[in-house]
Protein backbone atom coordinates (compact mmCIF):
# COMPACT_ATOMS: atom_id res chain seq x y z
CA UNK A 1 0.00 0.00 0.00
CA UNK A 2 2.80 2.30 0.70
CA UNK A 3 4.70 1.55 -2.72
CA UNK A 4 1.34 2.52 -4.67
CA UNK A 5 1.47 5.87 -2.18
CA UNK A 6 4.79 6.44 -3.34
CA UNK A 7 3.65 5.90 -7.29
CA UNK A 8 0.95 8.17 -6.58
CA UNK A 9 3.06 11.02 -5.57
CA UNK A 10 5.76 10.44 -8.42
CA UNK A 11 2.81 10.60 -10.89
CA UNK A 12 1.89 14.51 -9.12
CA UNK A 13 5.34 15.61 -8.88
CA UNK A 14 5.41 14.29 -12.62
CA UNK A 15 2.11 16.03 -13.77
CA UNK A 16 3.59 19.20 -12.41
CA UNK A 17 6.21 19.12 -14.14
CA UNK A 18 4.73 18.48 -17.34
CA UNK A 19 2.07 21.89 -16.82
CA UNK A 20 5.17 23.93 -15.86
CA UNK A 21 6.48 22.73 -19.40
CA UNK A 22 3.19 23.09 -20.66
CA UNK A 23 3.08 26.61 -19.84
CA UNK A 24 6.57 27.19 -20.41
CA UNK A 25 6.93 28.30 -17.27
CA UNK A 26 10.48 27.24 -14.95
CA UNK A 27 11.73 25.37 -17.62
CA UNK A 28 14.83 23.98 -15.05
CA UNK A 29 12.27 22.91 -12.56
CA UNK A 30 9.59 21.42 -14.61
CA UNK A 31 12.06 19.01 -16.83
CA UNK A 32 13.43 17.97 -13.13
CA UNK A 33 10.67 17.09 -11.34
CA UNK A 34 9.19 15.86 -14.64
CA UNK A 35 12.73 13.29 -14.81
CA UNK A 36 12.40 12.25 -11.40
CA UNK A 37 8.63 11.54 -11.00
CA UNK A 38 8.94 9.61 -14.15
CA UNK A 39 12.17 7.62 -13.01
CA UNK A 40 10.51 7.04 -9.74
CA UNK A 41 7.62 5.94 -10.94
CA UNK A 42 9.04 3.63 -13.33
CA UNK A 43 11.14 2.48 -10.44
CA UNK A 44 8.20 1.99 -8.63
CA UNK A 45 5.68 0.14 -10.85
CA UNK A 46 8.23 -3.08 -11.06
CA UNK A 47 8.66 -2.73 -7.17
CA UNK A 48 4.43 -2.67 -7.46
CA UNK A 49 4.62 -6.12 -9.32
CA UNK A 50 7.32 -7.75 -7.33
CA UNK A 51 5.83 -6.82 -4.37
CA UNK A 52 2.38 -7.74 -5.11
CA UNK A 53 4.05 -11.61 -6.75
CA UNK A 54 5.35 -12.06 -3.16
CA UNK A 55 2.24 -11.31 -1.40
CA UNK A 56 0.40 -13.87 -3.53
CA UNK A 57 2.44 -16.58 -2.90
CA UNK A 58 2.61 -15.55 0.89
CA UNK A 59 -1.52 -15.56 0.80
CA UNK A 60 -1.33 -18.85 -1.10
CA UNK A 61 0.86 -20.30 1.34
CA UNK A 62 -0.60 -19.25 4.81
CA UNK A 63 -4.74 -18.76 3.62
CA UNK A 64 -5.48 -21.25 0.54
CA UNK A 65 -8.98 -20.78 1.59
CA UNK A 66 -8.61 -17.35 0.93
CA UNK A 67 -7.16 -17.48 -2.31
CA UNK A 68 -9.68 -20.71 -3.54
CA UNK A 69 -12.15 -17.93 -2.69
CA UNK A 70 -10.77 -15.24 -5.11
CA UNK A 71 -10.15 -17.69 -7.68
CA UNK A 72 -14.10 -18.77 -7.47
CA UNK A 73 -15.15 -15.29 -7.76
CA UNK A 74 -13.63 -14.45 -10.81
CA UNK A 75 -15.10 -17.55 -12.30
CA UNK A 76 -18.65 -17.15 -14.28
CA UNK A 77 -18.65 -13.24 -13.52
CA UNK A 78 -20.79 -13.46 -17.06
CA UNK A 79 -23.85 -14.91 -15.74
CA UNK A 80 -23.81 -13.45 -12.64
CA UNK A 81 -25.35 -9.62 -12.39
CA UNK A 82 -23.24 -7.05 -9.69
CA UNK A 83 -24.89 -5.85 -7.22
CA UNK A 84 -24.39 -2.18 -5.20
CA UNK A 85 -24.21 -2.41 -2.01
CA UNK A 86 -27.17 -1.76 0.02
CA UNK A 87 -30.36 -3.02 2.11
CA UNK A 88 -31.80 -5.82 0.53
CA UNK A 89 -35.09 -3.51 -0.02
CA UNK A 90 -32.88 -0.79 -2.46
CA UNK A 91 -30.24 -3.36 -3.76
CA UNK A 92 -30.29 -2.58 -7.87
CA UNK A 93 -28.12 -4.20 -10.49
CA UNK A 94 -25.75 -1.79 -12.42
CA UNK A 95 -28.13 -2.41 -15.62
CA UNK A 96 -31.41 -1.31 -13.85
CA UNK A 97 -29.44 2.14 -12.94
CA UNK A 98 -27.94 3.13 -15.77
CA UNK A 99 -31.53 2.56 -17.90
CA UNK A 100 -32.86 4.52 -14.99
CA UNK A 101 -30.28 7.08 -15.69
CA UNK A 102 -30.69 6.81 -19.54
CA UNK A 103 -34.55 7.60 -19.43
CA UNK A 104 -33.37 10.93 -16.73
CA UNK A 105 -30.88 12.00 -19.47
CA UNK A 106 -33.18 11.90 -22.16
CA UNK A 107 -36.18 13.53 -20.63
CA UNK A 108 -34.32 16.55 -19.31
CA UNK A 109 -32.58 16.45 -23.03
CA UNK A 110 -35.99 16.30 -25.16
């Protein structure tokens, strides 16, 4: 969690650096911080993937029950309709809003 923190933050000190040259403003400063959020985030998103490979296998190791779990859900996602969270009185699929929110859109359009 603190690695994807980290890429975060190199991504915003990156961004800033890419308005400042943008606006061709601090020309220095923005190809700077634009370099080292880029390098740090590059840096960062293989530390992401080696770090999340090890916490697998960890998981798999110490909670197979866990892991059997997450491997079911993924399975048949197709058939299956997500739910929102909610009472069981105002649970909705994602379909039923966004035809709710298609026949809003078009009323207040036409």
């Amino acid at each position: 969690m603190l690695t994807a923190a980290y890429l975060t933050a190199s991504f915003m000190v990156a961004g800033v650096g890419a308005w400042y040259l943008l606006k061709g403003k601090h020309q220095q400063f923005a190809r700077t911080t634009l370099g080292l959020g880029t390098a740090f985030a590059a840096v960062l998103i293989a530390g992401q993937v080696f770090i999340g490979d090890i916490l697998y296998g960890t998981m798999l190791k110490h909670q197979p029950s866990k892991m059997q779990a997450l491997r079911a859900s993924g399975k048949n996602n197709r058939s299956r309709r997500r739910r929102i969270i909610g009472s069981s009185s105002q649970t909705r699929t994602i379909s039923e809003i966004a035809s709710n929110w298609e026949s809003l859109t078009s009323e207040a359009s036409g």
